[in-house]
N, C-alpha and C. Protein backbone atom coordinates (compact mmCIF):
# COMPACT_ATOMS: atom_id res chain seq x y z
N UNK A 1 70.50 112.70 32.05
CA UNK A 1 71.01 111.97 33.19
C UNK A 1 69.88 111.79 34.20
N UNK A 2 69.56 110.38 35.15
CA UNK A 2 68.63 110.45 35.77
C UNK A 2 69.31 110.08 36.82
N UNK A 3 68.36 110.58 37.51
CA UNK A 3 68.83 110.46 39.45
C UNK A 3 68.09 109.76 40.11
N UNK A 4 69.33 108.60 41.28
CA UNK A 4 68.16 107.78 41.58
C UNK A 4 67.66 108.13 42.88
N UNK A 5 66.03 108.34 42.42
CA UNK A 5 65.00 108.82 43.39
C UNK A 5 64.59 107.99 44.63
N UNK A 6 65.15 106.58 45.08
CA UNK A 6 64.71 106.05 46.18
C UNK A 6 65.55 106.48 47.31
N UNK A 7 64.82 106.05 47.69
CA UNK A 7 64.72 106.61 49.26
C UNK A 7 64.92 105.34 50.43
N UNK A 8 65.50 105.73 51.16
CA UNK A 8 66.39 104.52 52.11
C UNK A 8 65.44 104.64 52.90
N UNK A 9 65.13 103.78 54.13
CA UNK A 9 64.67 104.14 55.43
C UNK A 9 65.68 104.33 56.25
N UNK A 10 65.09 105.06 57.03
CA UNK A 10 66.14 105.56 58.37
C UNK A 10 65.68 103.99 59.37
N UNK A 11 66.59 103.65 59.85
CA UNK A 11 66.64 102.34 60.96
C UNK A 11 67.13 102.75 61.82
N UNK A 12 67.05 104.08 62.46
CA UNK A 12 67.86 104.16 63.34
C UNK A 12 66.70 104.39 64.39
N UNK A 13 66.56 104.31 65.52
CA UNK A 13 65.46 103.97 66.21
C UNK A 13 65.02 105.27 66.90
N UNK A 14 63.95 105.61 67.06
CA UNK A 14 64.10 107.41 67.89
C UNK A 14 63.78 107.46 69.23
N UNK A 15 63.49 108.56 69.48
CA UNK A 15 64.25 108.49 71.04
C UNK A 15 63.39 108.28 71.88
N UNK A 16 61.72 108.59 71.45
CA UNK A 16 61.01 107.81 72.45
C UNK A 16 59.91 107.01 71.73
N UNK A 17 59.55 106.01 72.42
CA UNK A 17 58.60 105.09 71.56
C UNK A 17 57.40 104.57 71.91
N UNK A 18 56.42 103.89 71.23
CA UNK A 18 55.29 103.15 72.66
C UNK A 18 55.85 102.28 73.22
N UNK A 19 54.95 101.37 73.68
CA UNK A 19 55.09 100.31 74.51
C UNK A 19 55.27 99.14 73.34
N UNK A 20 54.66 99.32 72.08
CA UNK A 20 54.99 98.41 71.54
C UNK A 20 56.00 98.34 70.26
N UNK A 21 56.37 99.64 70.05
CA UNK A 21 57.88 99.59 69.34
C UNK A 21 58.74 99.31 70.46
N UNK A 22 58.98 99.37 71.71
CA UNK A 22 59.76 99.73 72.47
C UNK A 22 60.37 97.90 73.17
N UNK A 23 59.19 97.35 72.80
CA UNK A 23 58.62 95.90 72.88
C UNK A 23 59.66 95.38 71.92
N UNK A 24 59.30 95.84 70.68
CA UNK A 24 59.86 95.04 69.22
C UNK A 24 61.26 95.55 69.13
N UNK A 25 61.74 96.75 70.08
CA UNK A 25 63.21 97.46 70.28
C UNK A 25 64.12 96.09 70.66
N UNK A 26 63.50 96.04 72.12
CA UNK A 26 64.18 95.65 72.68
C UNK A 26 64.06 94.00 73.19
N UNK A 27 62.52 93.72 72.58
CA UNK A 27 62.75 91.77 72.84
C UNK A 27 61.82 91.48 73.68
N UNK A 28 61.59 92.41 75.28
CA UNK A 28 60.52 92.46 76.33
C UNK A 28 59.63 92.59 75.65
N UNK A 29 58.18 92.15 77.14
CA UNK A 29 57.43 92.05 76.63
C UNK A 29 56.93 93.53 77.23
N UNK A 30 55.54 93.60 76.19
CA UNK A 30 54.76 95.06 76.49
C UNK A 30 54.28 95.31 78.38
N UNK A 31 54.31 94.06 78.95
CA UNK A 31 54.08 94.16 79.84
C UNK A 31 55.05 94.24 80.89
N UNK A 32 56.50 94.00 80.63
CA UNK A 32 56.97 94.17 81.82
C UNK A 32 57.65 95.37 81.33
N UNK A 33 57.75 95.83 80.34
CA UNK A 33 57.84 97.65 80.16
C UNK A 33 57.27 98.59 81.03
N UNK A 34 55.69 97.89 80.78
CA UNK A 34 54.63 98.59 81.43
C UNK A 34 54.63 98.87 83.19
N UNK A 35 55.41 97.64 83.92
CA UNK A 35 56.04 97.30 84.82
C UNK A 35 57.29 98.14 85.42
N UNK A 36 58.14 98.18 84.46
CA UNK A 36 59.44 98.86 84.22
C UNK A 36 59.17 100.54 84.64
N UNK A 37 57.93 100.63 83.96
CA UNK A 37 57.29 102.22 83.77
C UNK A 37 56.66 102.74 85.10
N UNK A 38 55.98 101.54 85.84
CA UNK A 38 55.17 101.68 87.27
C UNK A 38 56.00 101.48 88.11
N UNK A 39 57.49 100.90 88.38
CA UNK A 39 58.13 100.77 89.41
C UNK A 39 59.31 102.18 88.71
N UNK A 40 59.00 103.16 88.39
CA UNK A 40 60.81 103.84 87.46
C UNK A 40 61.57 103.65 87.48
N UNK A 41 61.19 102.25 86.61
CA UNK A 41 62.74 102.24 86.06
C UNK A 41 63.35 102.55 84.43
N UNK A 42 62.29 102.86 84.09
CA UNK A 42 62.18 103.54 82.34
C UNK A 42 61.48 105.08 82.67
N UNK A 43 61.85 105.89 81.95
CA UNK A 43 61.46 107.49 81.63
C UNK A 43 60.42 107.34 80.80
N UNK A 44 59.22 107.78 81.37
CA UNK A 44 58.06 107.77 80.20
C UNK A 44 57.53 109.01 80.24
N UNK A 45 56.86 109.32 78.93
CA UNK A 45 55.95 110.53 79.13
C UNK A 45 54.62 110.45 78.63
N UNK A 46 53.51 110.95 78.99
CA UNK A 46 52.31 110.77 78.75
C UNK A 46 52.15 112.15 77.59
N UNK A 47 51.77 111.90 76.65
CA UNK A 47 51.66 113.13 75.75
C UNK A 47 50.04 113.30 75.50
N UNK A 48 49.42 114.34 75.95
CA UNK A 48 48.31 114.70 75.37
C UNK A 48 47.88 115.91 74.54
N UNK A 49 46.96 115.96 74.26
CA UNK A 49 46.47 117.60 73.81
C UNK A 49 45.97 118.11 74.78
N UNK A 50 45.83 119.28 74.98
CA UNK A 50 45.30 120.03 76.16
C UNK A 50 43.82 119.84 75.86
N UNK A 51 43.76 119.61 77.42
CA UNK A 51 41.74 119.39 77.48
C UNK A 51 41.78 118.19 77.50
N UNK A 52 42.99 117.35 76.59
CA UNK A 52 42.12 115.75 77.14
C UNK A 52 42.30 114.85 77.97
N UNK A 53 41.91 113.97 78.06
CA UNK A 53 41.55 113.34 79.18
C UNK A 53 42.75 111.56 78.91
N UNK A 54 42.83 111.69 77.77
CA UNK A 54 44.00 110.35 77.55
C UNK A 54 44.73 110.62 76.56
N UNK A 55 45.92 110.13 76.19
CA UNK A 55 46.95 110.30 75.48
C UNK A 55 47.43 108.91 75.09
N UNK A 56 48.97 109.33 74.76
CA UNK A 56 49.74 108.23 74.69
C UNK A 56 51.07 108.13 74.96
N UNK A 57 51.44 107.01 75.94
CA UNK A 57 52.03 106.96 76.63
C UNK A 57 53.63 106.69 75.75
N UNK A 58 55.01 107.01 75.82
CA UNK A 58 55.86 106.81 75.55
C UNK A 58 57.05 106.74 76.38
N UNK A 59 57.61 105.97 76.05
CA UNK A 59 59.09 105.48 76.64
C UNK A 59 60.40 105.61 76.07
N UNK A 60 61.33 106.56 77.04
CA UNK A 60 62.56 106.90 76.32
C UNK A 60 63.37 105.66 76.17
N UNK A 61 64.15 105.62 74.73
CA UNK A 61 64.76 104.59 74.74
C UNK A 61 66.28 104.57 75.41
N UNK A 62 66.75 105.63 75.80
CA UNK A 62 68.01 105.97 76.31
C UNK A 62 67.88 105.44 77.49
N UNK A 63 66.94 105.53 78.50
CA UNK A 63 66.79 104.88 79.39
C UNK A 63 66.47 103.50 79.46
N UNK A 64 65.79 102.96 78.55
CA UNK A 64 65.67 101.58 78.03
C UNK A 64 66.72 100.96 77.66
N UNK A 65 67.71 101.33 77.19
CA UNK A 65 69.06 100.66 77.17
C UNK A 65 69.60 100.86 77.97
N UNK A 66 70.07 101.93 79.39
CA UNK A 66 70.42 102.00 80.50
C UNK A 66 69.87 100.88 81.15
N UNK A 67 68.34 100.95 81.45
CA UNK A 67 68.26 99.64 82.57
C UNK A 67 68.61 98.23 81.93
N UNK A 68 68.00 98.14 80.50
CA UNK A 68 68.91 96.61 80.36
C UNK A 68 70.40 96.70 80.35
N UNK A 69 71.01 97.47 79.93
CA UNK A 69 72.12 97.46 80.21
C UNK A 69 72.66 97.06 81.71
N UNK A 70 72.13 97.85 82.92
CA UNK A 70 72.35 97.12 84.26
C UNK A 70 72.56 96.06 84.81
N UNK A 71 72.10 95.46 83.65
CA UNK A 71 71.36 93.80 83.99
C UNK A 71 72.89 93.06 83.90
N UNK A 72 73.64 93.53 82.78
CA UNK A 72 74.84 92.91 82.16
C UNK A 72 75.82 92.36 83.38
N UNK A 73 76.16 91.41 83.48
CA UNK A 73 77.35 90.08 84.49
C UNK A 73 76.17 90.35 85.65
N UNK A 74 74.62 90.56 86.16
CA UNK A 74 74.35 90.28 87.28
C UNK A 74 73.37 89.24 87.23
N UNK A 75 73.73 88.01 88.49
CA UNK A 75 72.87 87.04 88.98
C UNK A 75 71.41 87.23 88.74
N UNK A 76 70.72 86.63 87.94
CA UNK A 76 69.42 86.03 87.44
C UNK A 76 68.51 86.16 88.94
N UNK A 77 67.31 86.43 88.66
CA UNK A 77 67.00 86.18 90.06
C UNK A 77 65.67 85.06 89.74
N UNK A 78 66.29 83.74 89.62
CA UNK A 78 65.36 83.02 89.71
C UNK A 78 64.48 82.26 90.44
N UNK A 79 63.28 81.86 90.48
CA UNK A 79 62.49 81.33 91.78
C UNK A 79 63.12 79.89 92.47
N UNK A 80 63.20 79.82 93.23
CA UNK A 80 63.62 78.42 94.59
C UNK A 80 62.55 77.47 94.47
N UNK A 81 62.21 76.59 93.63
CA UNK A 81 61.32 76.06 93.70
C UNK A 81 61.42 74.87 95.18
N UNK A 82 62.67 74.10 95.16
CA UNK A 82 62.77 73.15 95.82
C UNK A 82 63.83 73.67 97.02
N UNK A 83 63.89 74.93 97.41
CA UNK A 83 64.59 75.42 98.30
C UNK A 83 64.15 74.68 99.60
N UNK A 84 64.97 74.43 100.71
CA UNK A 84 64.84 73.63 101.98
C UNK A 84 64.69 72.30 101.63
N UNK A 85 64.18 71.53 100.52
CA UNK A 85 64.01 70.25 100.32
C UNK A 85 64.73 69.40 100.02
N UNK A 86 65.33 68.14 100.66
CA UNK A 86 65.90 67.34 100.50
C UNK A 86 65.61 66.13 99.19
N UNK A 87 65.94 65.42 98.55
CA UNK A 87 65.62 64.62 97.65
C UNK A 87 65.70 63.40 98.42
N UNK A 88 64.78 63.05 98.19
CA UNK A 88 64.64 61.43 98.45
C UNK A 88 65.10 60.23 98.05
C-alpha cells in the first residue's frame, strides 16, 4: 500500500510579515505601509540579532486588518481640486 506523500501548502497567512508580503496581503502599496508604520497605525517590530546595527522590519497582520478594516462605510478623503470655483 502506498501513501500519498505530497504535501499541501499552508495559505494561511502568519502573523507578522515584511513590507512586502504584507503589500501582496493586502493590495497596498509597500509604501504607504511604510507610512501606516511611521504615523501607528500598524504594529511593527524591528527584529535584530544582538550587536547589530539593522534588521528587519515586520508588520503584524492582525493589526493590518484592523486598520483596513476601519476604513469600511467611511467617506474617501479625496483632494478638492476645483473647490471655490465656479464653472464658466
Amino acid at each position: 500500500m502506498e501513501l500519498n506523500r505530497t504535501r499541501t501548502k499552508d495559505t494561511t497567512p502568519a502573523a507578522w510579515m515584511t513590507y512586502k508580503g504584507g503589500a501582496s496581503y493586502s493590495g497596498l502599496s509597500t509604501r504607504l505601509l511604510e507610512d501606516a508604520v511611521k504615523d501607528n497605525l500598524i504594529v511593527s517590530s524591528l527584529v535584530t540579532k544582538p550587536g547589530a546595527t539593522r534588521g528587519r522590519r515586520l508588520i503584524n497582520r492582525a493589526s493590518l486588518d484592523a486598520w483596513i478594516e476601519a476604513g469600511i462605510g467611511s467617506a474617501a478623503e479625496l483632494p478638492q481640486f476645483n473647490a471655490g470655483k465656479e464653472k464658466v
